[in-house]
N, C-alpha and C. Protein backbone atom coordinates (compact mmCIF):
# COMPACT_ATOMS: atom_id res chain seq x y z
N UNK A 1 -3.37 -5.90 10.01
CA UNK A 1 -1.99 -5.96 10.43
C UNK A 1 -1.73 -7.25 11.18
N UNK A 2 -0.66 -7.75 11.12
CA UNK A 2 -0.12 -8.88 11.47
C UNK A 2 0.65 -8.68 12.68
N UNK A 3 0.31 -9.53 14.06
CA UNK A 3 0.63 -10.20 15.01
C UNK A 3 2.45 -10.35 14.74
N UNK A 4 3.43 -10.41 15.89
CA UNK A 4 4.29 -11.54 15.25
C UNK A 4 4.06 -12.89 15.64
N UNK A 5 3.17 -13.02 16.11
CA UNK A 5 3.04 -14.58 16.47
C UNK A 5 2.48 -15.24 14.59
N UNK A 6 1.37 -14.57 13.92
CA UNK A 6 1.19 -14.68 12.82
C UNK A 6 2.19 -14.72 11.87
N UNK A 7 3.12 -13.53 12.04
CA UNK A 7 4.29 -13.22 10.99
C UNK A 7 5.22 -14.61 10.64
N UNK A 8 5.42 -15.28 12.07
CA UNK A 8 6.55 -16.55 11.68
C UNK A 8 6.04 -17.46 11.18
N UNK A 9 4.18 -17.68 11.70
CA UNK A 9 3.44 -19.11 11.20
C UNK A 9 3.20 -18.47 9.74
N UNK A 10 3.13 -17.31 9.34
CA UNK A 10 2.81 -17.20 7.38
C UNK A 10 4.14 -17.41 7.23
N UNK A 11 5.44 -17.05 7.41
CA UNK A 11 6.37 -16.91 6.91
C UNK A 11 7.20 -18.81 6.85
N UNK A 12 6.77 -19.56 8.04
CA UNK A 12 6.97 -20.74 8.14
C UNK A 12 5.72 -21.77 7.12
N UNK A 13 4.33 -21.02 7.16
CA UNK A 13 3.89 -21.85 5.64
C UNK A 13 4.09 -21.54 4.40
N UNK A 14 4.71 -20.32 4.37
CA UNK A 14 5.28 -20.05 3.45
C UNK A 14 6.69 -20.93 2.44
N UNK A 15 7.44 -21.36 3.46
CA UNK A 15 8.38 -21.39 3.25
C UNK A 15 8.31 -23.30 3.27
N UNK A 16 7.75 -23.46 3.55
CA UNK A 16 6.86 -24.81 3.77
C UNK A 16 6.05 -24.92 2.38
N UNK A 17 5.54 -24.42 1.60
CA UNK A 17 4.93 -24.49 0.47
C UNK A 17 6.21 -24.28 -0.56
N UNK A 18 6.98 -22.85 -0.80
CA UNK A 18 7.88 -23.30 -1.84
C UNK A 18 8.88 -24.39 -1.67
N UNK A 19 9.30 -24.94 -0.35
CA UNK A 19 10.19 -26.40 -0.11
C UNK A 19 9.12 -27.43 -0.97
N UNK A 20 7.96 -27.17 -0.75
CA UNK A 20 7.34 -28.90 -1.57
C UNK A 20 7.04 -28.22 -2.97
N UNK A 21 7.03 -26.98 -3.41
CA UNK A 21 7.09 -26.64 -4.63
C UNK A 21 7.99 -27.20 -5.07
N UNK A 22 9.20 -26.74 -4.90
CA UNK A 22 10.50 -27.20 -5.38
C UNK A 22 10.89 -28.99 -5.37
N UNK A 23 10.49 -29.45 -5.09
CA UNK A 23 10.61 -30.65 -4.64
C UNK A 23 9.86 -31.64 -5.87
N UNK A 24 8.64 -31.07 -5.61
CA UNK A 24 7.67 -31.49 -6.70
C UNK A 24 7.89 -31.23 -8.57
N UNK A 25 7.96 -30.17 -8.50
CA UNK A 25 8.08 -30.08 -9.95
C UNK A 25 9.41 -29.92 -10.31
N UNK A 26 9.92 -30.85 -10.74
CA UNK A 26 11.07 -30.99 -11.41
C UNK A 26 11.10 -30.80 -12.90
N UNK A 27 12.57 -30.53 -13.35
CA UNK A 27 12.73 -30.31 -15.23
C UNK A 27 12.99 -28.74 -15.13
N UNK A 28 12.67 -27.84 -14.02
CA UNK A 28 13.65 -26.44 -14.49
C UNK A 28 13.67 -26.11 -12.81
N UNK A 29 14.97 -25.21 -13.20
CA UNK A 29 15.04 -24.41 -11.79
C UNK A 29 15.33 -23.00 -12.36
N UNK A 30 15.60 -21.71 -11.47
CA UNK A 30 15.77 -20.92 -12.39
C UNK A 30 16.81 -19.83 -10.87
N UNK A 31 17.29 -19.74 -11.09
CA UNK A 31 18.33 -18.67 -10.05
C UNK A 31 18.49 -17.20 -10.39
N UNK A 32 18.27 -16.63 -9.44
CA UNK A 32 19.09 -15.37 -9.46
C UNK A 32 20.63 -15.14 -9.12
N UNK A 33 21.52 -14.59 -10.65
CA UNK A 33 22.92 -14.88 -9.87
C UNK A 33 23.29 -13.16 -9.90
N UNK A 34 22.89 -12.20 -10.55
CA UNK A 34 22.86 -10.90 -10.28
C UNK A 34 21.70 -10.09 -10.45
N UNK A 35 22.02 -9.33 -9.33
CA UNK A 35 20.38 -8.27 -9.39
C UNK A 35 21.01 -6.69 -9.18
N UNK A 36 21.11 -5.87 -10.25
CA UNK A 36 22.16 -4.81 -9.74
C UNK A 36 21.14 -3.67 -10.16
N UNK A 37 21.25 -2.42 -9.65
CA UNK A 37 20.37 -1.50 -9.25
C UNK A 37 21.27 -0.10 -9.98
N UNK A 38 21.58 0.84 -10.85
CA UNK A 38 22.38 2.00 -11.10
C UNK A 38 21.34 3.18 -11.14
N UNK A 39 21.73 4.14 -10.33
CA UNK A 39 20.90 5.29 -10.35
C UNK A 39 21.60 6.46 -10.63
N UNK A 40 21.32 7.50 -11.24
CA UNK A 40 21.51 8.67 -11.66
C UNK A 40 20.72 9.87 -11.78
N UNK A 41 21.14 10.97 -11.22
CA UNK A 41 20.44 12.28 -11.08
C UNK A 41 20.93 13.05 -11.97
N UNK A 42 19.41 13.81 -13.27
CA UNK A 42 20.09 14.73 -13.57
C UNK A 42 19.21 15.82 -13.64
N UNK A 43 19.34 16.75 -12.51
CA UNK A 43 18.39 17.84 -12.27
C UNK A 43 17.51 17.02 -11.69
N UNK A 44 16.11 17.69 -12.09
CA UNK A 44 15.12 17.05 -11.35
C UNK A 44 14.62 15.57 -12.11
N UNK A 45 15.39 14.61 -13.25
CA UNK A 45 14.80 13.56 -13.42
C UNK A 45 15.94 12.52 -13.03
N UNK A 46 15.52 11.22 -12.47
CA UNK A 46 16.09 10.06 -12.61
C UNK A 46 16.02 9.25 -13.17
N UNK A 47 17.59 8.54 -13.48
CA UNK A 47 17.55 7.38 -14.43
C UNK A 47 18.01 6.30 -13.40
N UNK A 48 16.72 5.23 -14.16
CA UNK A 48 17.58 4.08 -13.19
C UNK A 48 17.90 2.89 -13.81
N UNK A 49 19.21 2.36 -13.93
CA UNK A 49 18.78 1.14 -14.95
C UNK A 49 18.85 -0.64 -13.80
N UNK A 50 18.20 -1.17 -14.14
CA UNK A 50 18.43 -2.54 -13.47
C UNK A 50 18.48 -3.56 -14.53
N UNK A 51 19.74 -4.24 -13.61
CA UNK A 51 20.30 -5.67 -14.64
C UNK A 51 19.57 -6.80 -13.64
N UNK A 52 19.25 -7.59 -14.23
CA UNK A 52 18.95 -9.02 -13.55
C UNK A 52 19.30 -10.09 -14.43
N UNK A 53 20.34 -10.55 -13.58
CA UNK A 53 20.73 -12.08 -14.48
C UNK A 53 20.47 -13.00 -14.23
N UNK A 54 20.14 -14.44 -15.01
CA UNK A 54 19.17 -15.67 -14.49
C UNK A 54 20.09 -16.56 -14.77
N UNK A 55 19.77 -17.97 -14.03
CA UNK A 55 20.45 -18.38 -14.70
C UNK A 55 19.44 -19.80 -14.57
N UNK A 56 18.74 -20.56 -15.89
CA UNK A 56 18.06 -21.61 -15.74
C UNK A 56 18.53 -22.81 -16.21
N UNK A 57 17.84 -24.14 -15.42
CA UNK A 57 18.54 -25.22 -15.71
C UNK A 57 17.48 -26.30 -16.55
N UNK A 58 17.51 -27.11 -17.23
CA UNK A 58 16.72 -27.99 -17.66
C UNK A 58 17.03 -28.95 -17.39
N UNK A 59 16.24 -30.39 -17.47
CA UNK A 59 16.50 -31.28 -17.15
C UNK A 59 16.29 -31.95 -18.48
N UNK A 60 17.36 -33.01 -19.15
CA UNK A 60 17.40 -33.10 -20.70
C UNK A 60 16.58 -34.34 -20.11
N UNK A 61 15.66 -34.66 -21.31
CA UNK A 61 14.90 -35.89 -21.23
C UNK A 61 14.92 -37.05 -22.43
């Protein structure tokens, strides 16, 4: 288990590694522009459906 003194330094190299990820590899990016969740009960089973929409970019060369 994690400290919070630990929690901010992983979460700050964390966040410190995907900034030079991103930085570095150029030619795609890729976004989340919807993430939607629908649930339904019927009796004892559930349905759940999830949408996730992307949206990616290229870099034409």
């Amino acid at each position: 288990m994690t400290t919070p003194r630990q929690n901010w330094f992983t979460r700050l190299c964390r966040n410190a590694g995907l900034a030079v990820h991103g930085a570095t590899k150029t030619g795609q990016r890729k976004q989340t522009v919807r993430h939607e969740t629908v649930e339904q009960q019927r009796g004892n089973i559930t349905l759940r459906r999830t949408t996730i929409e992307e949206v990616e970019v290229k870099d034409q060369k």
